[in-house]
Protein backbone atom coordinates (compact mmCIF):
# COMPACT_ATOMS: atom_id res chain seq x y z
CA UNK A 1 60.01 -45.38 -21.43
CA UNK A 2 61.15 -48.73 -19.95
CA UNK A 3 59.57 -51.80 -21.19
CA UNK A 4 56.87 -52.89 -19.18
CA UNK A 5 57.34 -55.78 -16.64
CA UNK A 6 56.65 -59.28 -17.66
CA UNK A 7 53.80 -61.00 -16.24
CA UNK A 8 55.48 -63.79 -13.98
CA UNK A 9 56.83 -61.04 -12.08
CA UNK A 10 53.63 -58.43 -12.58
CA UNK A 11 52.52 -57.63 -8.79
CA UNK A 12 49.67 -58.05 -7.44
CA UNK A 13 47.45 -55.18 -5.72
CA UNK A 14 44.12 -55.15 -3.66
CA UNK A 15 41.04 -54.53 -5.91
CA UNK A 16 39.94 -52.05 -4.95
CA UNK A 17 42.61 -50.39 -3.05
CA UNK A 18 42.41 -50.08 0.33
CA UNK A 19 42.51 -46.38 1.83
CA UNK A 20 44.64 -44.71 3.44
CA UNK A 21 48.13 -45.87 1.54
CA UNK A 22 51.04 -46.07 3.69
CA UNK A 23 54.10 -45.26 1.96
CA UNK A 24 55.41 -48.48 1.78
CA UNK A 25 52.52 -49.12 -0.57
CA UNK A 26 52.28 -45.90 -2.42
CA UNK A 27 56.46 -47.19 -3.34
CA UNK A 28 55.57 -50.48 -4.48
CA UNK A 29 52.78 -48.70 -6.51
CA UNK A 30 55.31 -46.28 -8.40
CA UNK A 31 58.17 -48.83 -9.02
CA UNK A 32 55.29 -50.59 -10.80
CA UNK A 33 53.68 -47.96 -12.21
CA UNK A 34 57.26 -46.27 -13.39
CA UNK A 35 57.64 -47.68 -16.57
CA UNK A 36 54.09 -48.00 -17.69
CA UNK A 37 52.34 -46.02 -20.45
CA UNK A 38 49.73 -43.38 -19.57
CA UNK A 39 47.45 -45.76 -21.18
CA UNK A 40 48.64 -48.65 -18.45
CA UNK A 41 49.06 -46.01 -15.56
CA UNK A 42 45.08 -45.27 -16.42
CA UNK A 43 43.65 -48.55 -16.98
CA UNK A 44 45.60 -50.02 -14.17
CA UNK A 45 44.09 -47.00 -11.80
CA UNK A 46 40.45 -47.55 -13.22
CA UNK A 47 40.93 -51.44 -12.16
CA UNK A 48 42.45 -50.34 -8.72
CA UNK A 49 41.54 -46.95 -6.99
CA UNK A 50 38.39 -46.09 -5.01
CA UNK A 51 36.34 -43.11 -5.55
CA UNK A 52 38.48 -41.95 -9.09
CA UNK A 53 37.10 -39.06 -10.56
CA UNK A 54 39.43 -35.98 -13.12
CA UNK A 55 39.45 -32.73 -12.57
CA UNK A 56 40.08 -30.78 -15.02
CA UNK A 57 41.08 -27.41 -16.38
CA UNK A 58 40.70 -28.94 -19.93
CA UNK A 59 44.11 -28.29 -20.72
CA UNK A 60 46.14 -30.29 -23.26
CA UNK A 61 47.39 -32.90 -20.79
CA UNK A 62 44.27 -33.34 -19.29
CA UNK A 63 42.68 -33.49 -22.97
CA UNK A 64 44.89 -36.19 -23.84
CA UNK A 65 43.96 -38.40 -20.56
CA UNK A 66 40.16 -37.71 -21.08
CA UNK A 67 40.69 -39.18 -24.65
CA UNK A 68 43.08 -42.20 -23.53
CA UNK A 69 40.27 -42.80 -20.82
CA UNK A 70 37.65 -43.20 -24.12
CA UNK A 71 39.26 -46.18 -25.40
CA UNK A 72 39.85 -47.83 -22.50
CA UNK A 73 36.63 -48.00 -20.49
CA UNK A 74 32.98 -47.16 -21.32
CA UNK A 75 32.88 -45.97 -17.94
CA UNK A 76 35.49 -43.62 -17.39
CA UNK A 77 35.94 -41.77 -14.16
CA UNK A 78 33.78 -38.48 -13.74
CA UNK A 79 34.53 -34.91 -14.74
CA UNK A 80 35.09 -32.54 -12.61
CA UNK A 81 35.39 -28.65 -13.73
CA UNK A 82 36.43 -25.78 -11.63
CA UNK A 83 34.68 -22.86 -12.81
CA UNK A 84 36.27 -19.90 -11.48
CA UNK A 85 34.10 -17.33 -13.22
CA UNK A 86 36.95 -16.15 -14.95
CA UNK A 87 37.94 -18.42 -17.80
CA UNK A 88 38.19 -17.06 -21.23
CA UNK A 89 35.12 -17.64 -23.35
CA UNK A 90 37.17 -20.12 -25.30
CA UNK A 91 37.84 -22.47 -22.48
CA UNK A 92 33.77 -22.68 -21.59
CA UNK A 93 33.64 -23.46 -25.59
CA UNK A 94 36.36 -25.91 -25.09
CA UNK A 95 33.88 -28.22 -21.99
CA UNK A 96 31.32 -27.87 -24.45
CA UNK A 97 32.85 -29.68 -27.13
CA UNK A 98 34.07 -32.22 -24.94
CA UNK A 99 31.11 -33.19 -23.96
CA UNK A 100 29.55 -33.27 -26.92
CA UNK A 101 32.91 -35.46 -28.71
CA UNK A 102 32.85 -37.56 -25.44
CA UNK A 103 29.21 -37.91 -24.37
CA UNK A 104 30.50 -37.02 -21.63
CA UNK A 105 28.71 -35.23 -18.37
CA UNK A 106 30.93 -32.50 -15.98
CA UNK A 107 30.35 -31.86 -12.62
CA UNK A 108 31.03 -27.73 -12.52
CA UNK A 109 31.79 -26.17 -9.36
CA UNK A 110 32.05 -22.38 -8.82
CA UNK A 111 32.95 -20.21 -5.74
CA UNK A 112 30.64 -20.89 -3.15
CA UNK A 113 27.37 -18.65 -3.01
CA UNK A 114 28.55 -17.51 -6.13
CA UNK A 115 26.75 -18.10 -9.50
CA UNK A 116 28.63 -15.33 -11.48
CA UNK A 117 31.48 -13.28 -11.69
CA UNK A 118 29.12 -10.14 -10.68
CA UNK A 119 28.08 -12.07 -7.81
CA UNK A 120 31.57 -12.82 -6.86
CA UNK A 121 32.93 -9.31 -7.08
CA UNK A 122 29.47 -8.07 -5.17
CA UNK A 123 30.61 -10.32 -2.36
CA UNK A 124 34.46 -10.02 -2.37
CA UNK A 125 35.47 -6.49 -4.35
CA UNK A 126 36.26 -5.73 -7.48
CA UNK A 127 39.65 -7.59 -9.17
CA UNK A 128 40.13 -9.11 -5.85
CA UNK A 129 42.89 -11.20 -7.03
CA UNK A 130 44.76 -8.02 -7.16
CA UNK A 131 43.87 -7.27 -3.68
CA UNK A 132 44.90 -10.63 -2.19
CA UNK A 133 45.97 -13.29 -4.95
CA UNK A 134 46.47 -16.22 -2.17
CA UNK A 135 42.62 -15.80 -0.79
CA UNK A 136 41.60 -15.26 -3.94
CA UNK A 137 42.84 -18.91 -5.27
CA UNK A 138 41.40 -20.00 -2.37
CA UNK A 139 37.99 -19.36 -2.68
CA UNK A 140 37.65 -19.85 -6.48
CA UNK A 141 39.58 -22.98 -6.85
CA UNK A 142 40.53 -24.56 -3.98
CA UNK A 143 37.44 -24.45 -1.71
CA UNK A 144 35.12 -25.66 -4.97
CA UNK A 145 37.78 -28.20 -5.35
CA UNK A 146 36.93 -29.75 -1.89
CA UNK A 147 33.34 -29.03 -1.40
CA UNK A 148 33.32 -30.98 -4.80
CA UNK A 149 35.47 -34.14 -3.64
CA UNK A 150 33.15 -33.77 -0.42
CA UNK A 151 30.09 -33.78 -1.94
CA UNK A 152 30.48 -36.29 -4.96
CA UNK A 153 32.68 -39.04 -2.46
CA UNK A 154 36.03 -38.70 -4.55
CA UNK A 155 39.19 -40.85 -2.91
CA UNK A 156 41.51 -39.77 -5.56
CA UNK A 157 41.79 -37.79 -8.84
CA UNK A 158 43.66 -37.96 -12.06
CA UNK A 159 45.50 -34.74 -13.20
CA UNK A 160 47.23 -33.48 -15.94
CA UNK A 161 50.92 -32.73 -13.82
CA UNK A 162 54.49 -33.34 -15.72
CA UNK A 163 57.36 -33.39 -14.55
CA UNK A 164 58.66 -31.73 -17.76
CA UNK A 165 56.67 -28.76 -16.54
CA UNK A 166 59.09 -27.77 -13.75
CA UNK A 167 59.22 -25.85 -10.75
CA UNK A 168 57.45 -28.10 -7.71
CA UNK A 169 56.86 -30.93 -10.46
CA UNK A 170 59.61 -32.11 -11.65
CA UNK A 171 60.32 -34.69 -9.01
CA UNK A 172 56.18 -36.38 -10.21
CA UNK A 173 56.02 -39.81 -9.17
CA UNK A 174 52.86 -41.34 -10.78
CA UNK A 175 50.64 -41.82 -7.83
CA UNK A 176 50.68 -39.51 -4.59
CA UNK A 177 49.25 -39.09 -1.58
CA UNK A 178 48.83 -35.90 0.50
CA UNK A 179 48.00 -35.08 4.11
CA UNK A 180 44.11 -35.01 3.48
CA UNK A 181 44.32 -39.03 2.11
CA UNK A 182 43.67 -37.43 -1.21
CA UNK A 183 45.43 -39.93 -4.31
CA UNK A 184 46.60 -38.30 -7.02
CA UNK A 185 47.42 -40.21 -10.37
CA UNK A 186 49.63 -38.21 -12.54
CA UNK A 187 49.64 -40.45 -15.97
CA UNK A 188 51.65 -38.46 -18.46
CA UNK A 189 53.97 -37.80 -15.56
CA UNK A 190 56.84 -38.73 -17.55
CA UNK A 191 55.75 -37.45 -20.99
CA UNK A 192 57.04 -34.12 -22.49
CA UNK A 193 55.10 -31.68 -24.16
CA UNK A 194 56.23 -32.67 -27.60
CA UNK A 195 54.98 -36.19 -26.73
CA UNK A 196 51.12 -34.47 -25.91
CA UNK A 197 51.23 -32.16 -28.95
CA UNK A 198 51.83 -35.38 -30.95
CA UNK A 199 48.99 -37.48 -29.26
CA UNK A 200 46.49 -34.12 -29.74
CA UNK A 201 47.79 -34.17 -33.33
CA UNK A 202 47.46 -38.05 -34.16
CA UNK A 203 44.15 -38.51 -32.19
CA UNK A 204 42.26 -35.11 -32.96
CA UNK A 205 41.85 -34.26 -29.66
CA UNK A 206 39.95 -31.08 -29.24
CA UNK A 207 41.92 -27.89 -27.84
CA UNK A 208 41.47 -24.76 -26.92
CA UNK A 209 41.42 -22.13 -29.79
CA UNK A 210 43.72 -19.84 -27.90
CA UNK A 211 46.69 -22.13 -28.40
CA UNK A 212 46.84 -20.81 -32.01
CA UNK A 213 46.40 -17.44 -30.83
CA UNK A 214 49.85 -17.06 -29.09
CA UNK A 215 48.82 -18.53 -25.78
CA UNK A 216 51.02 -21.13 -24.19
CA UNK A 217 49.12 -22.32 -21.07
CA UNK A 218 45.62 -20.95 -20.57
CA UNK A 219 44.09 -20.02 -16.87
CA UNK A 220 41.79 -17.16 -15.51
CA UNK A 221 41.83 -14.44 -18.46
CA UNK A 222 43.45 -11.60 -15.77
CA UNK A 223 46.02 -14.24 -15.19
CA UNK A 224 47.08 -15.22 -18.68
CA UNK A 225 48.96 -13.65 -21.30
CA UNK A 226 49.91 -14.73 -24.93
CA UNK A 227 54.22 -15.97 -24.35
CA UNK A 228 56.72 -13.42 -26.12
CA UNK A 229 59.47 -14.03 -27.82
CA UNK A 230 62.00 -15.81 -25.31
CA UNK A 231 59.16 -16.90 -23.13
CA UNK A 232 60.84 -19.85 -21.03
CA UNK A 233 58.92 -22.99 -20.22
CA UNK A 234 55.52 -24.85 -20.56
CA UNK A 235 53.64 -22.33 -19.10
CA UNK A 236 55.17 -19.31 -20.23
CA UNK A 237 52.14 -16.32 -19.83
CA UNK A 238 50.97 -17.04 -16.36
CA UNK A 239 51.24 -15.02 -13.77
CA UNK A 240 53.66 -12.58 -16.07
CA UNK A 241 55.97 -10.71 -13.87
CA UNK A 242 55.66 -12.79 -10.88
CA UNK A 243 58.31 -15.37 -10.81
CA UNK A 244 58.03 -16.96 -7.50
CA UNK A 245 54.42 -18.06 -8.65
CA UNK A 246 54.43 -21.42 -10.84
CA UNK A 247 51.37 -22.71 -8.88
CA UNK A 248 47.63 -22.00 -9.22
CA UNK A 249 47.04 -22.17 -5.40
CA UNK A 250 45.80 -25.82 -6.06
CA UNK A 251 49.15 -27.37 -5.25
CA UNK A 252 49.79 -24.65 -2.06
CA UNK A 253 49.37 -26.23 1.80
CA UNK A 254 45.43 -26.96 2.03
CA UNK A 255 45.19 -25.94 5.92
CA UNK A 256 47.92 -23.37 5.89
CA UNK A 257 45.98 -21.77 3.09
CA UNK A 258 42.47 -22.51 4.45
CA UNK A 259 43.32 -21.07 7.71
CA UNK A 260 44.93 -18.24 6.36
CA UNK A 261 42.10 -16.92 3.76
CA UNK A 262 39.61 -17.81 6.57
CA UNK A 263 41.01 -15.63 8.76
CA UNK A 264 41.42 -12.67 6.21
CA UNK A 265 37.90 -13.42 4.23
CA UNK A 266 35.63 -13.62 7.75
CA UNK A 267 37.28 -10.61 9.24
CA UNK A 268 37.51 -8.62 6.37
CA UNK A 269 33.35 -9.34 5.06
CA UNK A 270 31.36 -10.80 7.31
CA UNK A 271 28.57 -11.25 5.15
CA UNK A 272 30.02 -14.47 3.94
CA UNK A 273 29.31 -16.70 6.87
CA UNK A 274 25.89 -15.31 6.84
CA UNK A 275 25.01 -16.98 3.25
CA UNK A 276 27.88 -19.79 2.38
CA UNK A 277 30.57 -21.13 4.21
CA UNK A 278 33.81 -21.07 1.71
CA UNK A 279 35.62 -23.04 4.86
CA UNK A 280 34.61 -26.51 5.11
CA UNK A 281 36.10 -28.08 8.02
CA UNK A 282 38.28 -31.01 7.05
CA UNK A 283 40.80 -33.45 9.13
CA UNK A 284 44.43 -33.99 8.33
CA UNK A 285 45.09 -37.15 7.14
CA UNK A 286 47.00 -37.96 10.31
CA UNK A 287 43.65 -37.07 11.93
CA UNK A 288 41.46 -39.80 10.18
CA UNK A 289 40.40 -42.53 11.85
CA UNK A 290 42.77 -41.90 14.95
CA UNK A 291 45.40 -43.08 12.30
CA UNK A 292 49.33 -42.19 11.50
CA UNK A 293 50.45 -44.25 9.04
CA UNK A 294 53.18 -42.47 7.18
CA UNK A 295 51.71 -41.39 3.45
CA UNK A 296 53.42 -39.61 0.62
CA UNK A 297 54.82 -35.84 1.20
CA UNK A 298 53.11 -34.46 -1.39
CA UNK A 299 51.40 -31.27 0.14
CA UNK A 300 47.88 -31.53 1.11
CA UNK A 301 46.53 -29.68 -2.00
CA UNK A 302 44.04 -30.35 -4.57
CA UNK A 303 44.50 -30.66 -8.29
CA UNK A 304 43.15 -29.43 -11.37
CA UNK A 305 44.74 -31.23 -14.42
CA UNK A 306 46.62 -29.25 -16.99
């Protein structure tokens, strides 16, 4: 990376922020934040941004920034897990250890109304992913995502994106905003993955077992598969066979996808609405406040870190 800016020409920014970001701000943010270290690019966003919290999927990236965040605050932003009832046992191993290394606490959301896998399929049908993959993302990752940032007051979230990763990420800036106000940091935005396998190495930072197992990037279990031999990429094994899909369904249009699955999910079992509501009703961020300041074009999605 670039060497850092000196101070005499260091800018200055609100403390806190102040929300929403026009783009002319969220610019001056990433030509400073563009040559910073992950370490800088978190310290200078737990000095800054409102409401900061990281979700995770506790993969490496997101391992590393967890660990960065130890040594640089005893008051690092909160944890926040998507539990989609389908993880391998190994990854629920994984947010154990964490918290026990860290001392840290993790705010777990599942599916709403759901408190098990059983309960899910009761509700929705059996392998429903296979049935409809796009409503299925929806309701076990992207709806907890939201009732979460609802419920626990998050303005922004750190995640585990970079742009070494491809696909719809390899323009990352470090700090976005999408069409729901949401603020994304992306601190390793610039690093590759031998750069995170090095940090993981050097600082002992737990991982899950499965990466010695012939996994490459770990998801739902009916969704992952160990990378063969010519495997492309950083997250060779997901989604095998489906090569349009490099996204989880957190990084897909929020209303487009929202409207979509609610439309599908209410007409197709009805006995949703009756006990949960997976559709919380949420403004575009052109809707807040009656205002239209121009923000980043980053879809209006929600993230999980890596």
């Amino acid at each position: 990376m670039s060497p850092s800016t000196s101070d005499t020409s260091k800018p200055t920014f609100d403390k806190p922020l102040s929300l929403p970001l026009s783009q002319e701000e969220v610019d001056r943010i990433n030509a400073y934040l563009r040559d910073r270290t992950p370490e800088q690019i978190l310290a200078w966003a737990v000095e800054h941004v409102p409401g900061l919290f990281q979700t995770t999927a506790f993969g490496l990236t997101g391992l590393v920034a967890i660990d960065m965040l130890s040594k640089i605050t005893p008051n690092p932003p909160p944890l926040i897990f998507i539990d989609t009832l389908y993880h391998f046992p190994e990854t629920y191993e994984l947010v154990e250890e964490v918290k026990q290394k860290y001392g840290r606490d993790v705010h777990v959301y599942k599916p709403e109304g759901c408190a098990s896998a059983e309960e899910f399929e009761k509700r929705h049908g059996e392998k429903f992913w296979e049935a409809d993959e796009t409503t299925y993302d929806y309701l076990v990752k992207v709806e907890p995502a939201r009732r979460a940032y609802e419920e626990l007051g998050v303005k922004a979230v750190i995640t585990g994106r970079r742009a070494s990763q491809g696909a719809d990420r390899a323009n990352l800036q470090p700090l976005e905003v999408d069409s729901t106000g949401l603020v994304k940091l992306n601190p390793l935005f610039a690093w590759t993955f031998p750069f995170v396998q090095w940090y993981v190495d050097e600082n002992k930072v737990p991982r899950n077992k499965l990466l010695d197992q012939g996994y490459r990037s770990i998801g739902d279990w009916h969704s992952t598969a160990k990378s063969g031999d010519g495997d492309q990429g950083e997250r060779a094994g997901r989604w095998a066979g489906k090569e349009e899909k490099t996204e989880c369904g957190l990084h897909v249009d929020y209303f487009k996808m929202k409207a979509a699955a609610e439309q599908k999910v209410c007409s197709c079992s009805p006995s949703v609405t009756t006990s949960a509501n997976p559709f919380p009703k949420l403004k575009a961020k052109s809707e807040q406040k009656g205002e239209s300041a121009p923000v980043a074009t980053t879809t209006p999605a929600v993230e999980a870190s890596a």
